[in-house]
PDB file of N, CA and C in Angstrom:
ATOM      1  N   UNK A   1      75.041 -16.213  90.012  1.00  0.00           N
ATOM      2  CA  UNK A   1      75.757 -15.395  89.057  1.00  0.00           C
ATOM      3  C   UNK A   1      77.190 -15.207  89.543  1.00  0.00           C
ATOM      4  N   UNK A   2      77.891 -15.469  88.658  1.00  0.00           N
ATOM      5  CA  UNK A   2      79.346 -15.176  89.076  1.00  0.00           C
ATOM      6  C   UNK A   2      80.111 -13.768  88.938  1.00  0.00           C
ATOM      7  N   UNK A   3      81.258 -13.361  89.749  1.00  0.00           N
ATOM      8  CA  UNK A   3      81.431 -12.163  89.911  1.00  0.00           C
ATOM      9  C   UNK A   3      81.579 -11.659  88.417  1.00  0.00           C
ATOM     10  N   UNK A   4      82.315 -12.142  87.920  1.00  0.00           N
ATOM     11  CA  UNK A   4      82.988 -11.981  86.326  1.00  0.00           C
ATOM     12  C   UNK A   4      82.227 -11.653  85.423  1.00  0.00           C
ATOM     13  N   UNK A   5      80.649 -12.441  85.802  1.00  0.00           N
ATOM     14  CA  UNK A   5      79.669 -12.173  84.632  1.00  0.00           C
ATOM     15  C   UNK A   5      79.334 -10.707  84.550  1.00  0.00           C
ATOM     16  N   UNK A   6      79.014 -10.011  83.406  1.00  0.00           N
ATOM     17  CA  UNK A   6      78.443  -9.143  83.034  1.00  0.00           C
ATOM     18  C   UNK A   6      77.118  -9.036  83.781  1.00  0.00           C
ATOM     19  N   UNK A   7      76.385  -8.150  83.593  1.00  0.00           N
ATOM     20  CA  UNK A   7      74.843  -7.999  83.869  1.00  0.00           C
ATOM     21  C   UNK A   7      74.224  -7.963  83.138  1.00  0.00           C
ATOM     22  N   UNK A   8      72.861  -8.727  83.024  1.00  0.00           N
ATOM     23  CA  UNK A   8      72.180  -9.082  81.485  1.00  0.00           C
ATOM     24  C   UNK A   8      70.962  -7.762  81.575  1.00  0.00           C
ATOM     25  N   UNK A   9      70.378  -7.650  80.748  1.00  0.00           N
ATOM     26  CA  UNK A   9      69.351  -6.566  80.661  1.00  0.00           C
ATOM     27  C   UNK A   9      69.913  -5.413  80.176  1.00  0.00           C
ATOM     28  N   UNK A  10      68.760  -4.448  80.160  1.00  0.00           N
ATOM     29  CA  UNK A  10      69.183  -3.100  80.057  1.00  0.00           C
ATOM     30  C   UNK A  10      69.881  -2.409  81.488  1.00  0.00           C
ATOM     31  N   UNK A  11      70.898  -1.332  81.060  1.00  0.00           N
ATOM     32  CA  UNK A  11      71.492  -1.125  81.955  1.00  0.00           C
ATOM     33  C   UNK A  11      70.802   0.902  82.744  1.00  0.00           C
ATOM     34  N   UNK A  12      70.786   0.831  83.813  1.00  0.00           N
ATOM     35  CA  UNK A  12      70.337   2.044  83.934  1.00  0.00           C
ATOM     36  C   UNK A  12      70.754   3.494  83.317  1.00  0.00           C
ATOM     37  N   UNK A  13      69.379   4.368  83.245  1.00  0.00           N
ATOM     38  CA  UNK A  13      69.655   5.426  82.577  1.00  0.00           C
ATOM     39  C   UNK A  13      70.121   6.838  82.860  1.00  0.00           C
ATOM     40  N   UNK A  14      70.782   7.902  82.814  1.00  0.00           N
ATOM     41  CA  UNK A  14      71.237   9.165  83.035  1.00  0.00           C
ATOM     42  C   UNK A  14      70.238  10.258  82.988  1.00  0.00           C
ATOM     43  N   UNK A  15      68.942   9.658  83.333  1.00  0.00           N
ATOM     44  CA  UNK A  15      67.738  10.791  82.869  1.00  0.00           C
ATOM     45  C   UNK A  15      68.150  11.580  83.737  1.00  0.00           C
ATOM     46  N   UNK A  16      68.051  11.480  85.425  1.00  0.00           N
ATOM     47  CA  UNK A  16      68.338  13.089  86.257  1.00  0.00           C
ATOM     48  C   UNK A  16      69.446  13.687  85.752  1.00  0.00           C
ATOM     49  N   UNK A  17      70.545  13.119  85.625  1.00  0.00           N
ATOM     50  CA  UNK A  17      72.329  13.959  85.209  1.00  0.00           C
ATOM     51  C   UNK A  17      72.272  14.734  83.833  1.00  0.00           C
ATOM     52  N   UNK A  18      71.221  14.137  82.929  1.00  0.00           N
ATOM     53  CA  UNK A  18      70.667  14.924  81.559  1.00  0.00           C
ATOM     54  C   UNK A  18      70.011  15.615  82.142  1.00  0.00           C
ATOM     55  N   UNK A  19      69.057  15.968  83.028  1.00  0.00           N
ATOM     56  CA  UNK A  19      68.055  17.041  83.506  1.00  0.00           C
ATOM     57  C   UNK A  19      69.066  18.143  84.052  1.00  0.00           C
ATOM     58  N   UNK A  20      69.786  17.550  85.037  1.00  0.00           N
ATOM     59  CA  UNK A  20      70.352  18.491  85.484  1.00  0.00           C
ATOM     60  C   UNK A  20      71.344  19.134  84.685  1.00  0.00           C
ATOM     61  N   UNK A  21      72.120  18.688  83.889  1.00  0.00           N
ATOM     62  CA  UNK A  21      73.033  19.318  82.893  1.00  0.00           C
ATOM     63  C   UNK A  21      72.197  20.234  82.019  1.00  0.00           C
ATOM     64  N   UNK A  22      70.984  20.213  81.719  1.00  0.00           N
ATOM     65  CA  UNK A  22      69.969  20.906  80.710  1.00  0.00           C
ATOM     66  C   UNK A  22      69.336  22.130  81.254  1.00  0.00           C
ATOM     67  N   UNK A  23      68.870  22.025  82.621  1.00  0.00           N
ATOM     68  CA  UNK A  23      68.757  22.893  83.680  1.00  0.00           C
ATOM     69  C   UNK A  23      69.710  23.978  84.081  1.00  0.00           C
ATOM     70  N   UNK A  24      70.705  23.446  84.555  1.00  0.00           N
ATOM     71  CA  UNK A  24      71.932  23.998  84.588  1.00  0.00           C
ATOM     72  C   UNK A  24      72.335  24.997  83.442  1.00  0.00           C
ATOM     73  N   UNK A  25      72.500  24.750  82.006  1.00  0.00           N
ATOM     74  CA  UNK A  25      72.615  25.261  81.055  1.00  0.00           C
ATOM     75  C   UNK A  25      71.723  26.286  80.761  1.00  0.00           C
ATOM     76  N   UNK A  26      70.168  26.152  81.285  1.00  0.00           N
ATOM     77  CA  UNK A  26      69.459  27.182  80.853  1.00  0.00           C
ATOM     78  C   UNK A  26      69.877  28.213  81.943  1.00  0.00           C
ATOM     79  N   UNK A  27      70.106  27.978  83.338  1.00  0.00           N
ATOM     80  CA  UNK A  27      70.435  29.065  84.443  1.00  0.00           C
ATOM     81  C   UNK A  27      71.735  29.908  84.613  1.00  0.00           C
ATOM     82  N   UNK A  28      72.688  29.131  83.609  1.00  0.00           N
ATOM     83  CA  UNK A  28      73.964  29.676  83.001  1.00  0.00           C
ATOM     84  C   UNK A  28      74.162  30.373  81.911  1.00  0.00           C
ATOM     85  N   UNK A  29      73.367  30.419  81.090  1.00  0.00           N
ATOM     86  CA  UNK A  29      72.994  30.835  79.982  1.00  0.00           C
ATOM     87  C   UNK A  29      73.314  32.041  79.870  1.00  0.00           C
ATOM     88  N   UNK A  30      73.563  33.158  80.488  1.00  0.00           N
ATOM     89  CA  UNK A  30      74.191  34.128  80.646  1.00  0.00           C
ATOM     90  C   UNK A  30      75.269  33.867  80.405  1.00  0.00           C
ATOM     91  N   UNK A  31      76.179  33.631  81.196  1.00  0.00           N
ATOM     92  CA  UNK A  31      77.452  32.946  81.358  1.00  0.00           C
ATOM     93  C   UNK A  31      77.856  31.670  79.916  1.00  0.00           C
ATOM     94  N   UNK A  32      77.835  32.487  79.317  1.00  0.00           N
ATOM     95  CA  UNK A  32      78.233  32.333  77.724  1.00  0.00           C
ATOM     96  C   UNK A  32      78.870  30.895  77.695  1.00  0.00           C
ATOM     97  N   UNK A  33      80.538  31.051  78.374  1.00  0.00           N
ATOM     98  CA  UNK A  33      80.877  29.662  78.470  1.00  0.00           C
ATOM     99  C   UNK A  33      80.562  28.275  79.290  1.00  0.00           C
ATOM    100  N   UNK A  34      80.059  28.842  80.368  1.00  0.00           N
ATOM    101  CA  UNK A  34      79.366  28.024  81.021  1.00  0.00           C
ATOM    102  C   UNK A  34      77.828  27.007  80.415  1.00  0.00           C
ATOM    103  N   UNK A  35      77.562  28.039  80.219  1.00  0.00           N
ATOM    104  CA  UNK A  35      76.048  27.706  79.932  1.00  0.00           C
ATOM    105  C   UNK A  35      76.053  26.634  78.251  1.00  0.00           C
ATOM    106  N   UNK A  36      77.046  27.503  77.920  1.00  0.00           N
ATOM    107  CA  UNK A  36      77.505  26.560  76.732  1.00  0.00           C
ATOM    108  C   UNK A  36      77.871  25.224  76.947  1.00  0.00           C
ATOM    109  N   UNK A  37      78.755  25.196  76.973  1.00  0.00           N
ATOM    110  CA  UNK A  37      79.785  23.512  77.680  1.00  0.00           C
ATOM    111  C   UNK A  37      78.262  22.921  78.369  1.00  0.00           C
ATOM    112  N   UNK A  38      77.951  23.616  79.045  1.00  0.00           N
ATOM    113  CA  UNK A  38      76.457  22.132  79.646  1.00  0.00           C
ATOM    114  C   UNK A  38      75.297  21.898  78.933  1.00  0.00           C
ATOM    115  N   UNK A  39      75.299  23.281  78.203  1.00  0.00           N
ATOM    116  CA  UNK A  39      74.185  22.627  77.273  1.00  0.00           C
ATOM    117  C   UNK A  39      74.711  21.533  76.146  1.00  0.00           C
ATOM    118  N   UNK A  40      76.173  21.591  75.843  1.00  0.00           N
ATOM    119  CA  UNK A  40      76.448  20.721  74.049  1.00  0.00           C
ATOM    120  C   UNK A  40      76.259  19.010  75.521  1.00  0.00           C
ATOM    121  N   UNK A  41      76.656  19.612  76.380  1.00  0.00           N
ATOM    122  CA  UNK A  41      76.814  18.158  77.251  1.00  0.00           C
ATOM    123  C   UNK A  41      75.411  17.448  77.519  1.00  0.00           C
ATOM    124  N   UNK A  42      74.649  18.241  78.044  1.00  0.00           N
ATOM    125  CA  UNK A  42      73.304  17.617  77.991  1.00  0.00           C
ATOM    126  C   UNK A  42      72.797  17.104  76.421  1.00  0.00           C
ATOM    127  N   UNK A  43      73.094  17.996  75.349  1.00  0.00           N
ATOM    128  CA  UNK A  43      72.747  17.834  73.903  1.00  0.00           C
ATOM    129  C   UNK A  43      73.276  16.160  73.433  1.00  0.00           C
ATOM    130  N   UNK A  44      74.518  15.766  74.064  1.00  0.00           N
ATOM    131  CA  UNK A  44      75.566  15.000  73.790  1.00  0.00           C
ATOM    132  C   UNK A  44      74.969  13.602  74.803  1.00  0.00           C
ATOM    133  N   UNK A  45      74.844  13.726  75.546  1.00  0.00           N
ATOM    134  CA  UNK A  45      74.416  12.546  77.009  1.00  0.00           C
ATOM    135  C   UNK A  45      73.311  12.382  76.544  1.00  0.00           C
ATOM    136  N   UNK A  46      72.178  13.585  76.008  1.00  0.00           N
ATOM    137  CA  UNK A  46      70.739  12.748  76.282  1.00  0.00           C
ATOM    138  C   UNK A  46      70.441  12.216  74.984  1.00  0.00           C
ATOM    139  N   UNK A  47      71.542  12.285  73.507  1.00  0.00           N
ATOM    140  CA  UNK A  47      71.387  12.068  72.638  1.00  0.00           C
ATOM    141  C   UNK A  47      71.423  10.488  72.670  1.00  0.00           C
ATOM    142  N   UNK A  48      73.370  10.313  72.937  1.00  0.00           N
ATOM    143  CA  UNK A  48      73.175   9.456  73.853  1.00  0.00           C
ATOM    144  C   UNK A  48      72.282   8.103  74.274  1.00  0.00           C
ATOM    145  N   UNK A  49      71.685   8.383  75.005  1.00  0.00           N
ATOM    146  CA  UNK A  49      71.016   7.771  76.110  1.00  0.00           C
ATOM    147  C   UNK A  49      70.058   7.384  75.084  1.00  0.00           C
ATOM    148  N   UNK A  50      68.853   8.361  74.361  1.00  0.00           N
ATOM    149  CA  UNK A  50      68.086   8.022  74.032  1.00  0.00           C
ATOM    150  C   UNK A  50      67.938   7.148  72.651  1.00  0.00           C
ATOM    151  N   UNK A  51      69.318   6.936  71.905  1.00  0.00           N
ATOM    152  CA  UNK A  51      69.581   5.824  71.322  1.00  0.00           C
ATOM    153  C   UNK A  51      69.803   5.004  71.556  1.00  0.00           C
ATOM    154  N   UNK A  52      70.817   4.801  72.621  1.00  0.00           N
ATOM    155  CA  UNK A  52      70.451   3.182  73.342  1.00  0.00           C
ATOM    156  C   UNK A  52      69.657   3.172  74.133  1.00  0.00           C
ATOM    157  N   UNK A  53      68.512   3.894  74.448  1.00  0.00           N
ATOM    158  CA  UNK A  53      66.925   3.272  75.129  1.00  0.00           C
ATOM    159  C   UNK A  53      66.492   2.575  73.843  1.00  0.00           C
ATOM    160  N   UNK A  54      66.287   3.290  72.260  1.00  0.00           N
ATOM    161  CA  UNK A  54      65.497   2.455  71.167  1.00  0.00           C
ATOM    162  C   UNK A  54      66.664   0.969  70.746  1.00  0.00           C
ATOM    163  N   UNK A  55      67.471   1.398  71.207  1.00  0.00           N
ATOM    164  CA  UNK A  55      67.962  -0.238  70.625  1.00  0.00           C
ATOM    165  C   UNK A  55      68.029  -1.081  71.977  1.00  0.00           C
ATOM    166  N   UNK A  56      67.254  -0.876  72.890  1.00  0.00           N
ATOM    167  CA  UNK A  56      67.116  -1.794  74.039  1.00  0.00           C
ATOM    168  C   UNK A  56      67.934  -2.019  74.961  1.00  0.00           C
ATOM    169  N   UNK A  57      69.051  -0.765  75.144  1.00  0.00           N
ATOM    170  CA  UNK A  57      70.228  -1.268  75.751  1.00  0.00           C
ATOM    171  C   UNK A  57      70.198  -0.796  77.074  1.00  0.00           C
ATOM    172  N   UNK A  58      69.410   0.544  77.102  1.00  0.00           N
ATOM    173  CA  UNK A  58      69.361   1.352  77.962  1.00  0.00           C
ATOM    174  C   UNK A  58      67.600   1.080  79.000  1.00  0.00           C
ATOM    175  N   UNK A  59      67.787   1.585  80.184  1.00  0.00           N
ATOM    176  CA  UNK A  59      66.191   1.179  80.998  1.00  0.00           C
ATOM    177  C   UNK A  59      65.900   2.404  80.252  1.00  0.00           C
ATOM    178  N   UNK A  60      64.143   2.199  79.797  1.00  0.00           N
ATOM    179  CA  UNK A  60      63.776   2.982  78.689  1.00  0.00           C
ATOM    180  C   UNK A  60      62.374   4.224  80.246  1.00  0.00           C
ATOM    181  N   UNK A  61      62.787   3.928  81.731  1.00  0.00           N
ATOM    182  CA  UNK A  61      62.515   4.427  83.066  1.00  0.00           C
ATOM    183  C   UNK A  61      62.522   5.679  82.815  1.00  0.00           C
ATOM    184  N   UNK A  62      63.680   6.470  82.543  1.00  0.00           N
ATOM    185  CA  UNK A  62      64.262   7.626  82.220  1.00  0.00           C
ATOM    186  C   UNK A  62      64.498   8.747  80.720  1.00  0.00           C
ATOM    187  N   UNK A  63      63.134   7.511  80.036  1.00  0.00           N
ATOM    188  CA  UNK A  63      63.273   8.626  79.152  1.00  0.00           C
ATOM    189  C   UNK A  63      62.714  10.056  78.970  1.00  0.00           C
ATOM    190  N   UNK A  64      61.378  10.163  79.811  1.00  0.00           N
ATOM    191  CA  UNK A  64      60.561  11.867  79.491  1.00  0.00           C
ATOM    192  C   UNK A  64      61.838  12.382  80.162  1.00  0.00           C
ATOM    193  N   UNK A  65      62.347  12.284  81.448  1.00  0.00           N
ATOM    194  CA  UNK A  65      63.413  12.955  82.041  1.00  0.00           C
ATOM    195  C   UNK A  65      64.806  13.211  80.844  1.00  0.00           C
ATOM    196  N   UNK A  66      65.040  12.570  80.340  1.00  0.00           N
ATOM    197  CA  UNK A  66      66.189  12.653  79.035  1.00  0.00           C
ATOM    198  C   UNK A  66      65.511  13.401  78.043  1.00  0.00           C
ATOM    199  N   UNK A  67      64.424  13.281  77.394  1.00  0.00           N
ATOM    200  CA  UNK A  67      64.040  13.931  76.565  1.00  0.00           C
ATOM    201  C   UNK A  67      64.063  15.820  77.295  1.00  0.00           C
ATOM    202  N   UNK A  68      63.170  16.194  78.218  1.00  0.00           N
ATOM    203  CA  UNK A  68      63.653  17.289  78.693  1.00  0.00           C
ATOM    204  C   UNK A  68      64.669  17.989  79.124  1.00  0.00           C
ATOM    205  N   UNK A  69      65.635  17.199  79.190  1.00  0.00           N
ATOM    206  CA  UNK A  69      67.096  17.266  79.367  1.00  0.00           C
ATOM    207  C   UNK A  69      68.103  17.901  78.673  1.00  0.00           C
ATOM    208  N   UNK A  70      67.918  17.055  77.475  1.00  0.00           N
ATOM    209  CA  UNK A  70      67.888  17.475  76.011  1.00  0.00           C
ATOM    210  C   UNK A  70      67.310  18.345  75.250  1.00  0.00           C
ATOM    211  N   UNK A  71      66.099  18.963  75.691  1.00  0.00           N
ATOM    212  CA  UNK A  71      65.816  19.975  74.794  1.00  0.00           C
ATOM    213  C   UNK A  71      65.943  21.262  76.213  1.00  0.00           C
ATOM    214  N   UNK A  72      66.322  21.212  77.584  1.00  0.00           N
ATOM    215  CA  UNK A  72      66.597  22.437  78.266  1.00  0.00           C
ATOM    216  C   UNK A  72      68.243  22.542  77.594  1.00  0.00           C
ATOM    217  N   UNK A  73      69.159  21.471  77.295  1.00  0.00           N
ATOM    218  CA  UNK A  73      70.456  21.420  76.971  1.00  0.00           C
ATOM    219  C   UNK A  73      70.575  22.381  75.302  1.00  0.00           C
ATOM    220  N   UNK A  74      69.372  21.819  74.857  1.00  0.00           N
ATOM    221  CA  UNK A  74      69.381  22.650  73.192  1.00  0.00           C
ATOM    222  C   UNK A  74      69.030  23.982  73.665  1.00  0.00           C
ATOM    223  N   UNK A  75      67.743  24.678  74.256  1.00  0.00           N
ATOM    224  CA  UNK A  75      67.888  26.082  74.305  1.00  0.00           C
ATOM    225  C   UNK A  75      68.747  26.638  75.132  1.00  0.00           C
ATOM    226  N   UNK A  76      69.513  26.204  76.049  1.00  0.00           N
ATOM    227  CA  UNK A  76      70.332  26.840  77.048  1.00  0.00           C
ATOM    228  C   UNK A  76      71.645  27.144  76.114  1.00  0.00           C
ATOM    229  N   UNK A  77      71.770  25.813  75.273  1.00  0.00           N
ATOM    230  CA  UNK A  77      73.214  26.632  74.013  1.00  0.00           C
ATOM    231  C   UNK A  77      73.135  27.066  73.310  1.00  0.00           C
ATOM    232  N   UNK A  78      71.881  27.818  72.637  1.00  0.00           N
ATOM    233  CA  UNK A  78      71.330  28.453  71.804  1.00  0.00           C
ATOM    234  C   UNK A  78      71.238  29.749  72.435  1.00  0.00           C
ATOM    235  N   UNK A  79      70.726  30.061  73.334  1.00  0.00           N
ATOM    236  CA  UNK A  79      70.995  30.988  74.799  1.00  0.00           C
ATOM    237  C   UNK A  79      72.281  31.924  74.809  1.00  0.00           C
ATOM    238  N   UNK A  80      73.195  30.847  75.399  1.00  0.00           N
ATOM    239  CA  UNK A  80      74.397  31.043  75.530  1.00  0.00           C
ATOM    240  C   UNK A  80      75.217  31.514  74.127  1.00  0.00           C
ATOM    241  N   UNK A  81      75.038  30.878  73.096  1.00  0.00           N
ATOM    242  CA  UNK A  81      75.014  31.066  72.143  1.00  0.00           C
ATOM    243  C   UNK A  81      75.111  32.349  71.791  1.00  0.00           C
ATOM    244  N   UNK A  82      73.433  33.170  72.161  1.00  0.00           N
ATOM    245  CA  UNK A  82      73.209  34.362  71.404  1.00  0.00           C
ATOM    246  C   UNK A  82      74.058  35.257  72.430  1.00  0.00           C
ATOM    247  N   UNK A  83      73.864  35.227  73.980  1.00  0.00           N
ATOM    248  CA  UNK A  83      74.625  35.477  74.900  1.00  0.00           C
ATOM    249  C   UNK A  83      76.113  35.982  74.328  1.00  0.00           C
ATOM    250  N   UNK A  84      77.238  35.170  74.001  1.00  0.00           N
ATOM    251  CA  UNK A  84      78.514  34.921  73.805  1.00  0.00           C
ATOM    252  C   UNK A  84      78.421  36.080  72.471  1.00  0.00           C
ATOM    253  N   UNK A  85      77.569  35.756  71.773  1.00  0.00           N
ATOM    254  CA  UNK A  85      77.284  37.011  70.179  1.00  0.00           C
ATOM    255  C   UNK A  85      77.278  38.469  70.588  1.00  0.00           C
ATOM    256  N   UNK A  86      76.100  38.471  71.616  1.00  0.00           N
ATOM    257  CA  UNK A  86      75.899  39.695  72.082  1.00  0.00           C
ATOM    258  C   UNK A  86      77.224  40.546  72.876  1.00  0.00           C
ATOM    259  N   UNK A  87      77.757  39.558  74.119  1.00  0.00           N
ATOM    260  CA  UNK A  87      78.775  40.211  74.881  1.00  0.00           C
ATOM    261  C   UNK A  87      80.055  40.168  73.816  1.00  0.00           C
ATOM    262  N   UNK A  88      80.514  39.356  72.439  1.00  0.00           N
ATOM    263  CA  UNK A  88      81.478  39.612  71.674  1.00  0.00           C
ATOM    264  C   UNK A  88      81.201  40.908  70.689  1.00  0.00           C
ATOM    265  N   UNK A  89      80.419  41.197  70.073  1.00  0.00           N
ATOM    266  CA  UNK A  89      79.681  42.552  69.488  1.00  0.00           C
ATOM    267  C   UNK A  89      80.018  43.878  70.226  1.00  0.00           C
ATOM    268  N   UNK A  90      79.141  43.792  71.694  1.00  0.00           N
ATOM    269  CA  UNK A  90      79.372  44.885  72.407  1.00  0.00           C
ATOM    270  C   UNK A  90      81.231  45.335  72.731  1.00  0.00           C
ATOM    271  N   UNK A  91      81.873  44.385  73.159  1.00  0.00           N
ATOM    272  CA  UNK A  91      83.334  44.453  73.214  1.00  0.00           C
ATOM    273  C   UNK A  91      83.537  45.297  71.712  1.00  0.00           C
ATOM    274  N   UNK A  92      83.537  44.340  70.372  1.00  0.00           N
ATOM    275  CA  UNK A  92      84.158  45.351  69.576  1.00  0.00           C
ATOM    276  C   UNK A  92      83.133  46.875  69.525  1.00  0.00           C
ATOM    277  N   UNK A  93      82.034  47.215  69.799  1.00  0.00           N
ATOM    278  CA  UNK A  93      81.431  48.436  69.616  1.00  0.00           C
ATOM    279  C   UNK A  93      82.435  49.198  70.423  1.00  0.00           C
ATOM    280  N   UNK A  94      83.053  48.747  71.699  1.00  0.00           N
ATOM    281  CA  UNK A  94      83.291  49.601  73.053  1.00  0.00           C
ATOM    282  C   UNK A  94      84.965  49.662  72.620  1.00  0.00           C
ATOM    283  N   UNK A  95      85.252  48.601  71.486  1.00  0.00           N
ATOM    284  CA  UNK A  95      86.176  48.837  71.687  1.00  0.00           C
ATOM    285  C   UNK A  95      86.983  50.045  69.526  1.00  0.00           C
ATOM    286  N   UNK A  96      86.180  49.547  69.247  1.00  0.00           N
ATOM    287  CA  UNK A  96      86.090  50.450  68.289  1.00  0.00           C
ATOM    288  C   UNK A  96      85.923  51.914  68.159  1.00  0.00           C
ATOM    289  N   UNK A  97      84.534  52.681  69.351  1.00  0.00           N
ATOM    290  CA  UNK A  97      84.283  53.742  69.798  1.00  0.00           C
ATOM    291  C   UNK A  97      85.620  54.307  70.506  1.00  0.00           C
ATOM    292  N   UNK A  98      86.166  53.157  71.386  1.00  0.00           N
ATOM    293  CA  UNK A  98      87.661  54.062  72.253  1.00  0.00           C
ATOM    294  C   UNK A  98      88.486  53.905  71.230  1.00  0.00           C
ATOM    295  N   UNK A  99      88.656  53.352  69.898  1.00  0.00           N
ATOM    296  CA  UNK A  99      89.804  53.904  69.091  1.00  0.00           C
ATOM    297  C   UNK A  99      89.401  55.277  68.130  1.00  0.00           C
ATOM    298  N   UNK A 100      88.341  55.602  67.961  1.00  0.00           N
ATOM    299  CA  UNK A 100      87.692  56.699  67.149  1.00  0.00           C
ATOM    300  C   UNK A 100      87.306  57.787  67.625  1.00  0.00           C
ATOM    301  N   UNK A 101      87.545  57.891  69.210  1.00  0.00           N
ATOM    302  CA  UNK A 101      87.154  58.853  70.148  1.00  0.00           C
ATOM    303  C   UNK A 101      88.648  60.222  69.883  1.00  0.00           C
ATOM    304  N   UNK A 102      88.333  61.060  69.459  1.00  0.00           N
ATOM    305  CA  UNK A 102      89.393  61.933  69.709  1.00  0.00           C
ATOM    306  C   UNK A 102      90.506  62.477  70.984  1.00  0.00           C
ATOM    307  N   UNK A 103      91.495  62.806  70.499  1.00  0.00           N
ATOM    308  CA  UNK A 103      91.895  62.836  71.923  1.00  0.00           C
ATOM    309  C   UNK A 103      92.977  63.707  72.365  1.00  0.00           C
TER     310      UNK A 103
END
């Protein structure tokens, strides 16, 4: 094989870096922006991935690992999500109450 050539086959897959981005996202999940940004990333990579595993492009090795990846990446931004709702809400309550407070 010559240096120049390409590599024939499927090429390896991102299943741990989707796990861990999905993981990550659920343990950040508090952390509104954090937890966010890794979950759309895991949402985004293992989507990804697991379309070119069905069109043969990808080693199809790593898919249960991508598939869980992907769905710790979906509830961790859903999480974060409600997270970011909750701590933006409470701000205007706290901050509405200190304009209505007499003084």
């Amino acid at each position: 094989m010559d240096m120049m050539t390409p590599p024939t086959g499927p090429v390896m897959h991102r299943g741990p870096k989707v796990f861990t981005m999905g993981l990550l996202a659920m343990i950040f999940s508090g952390c509104a922006p954090a937890g966010l940004v890794l979950g759309l990333m895991a949402m985004s990579w293992g989507k990804s991935d697991l379309d070119q595993m069905k069109a043969g492009r990808l080693d199809r090795e790593g898919y249960s690992l991508t598939v869980a990846g992907r769905i710790l990446g979906i509830v961790g931004a859903i999480l974060s999500a409600v997270s970011l709702l909750y701590w933006a809400l409470f701000l205007f309550i706290m901050i509405a109450g200190a304009a209505s407070a007499p003084r």
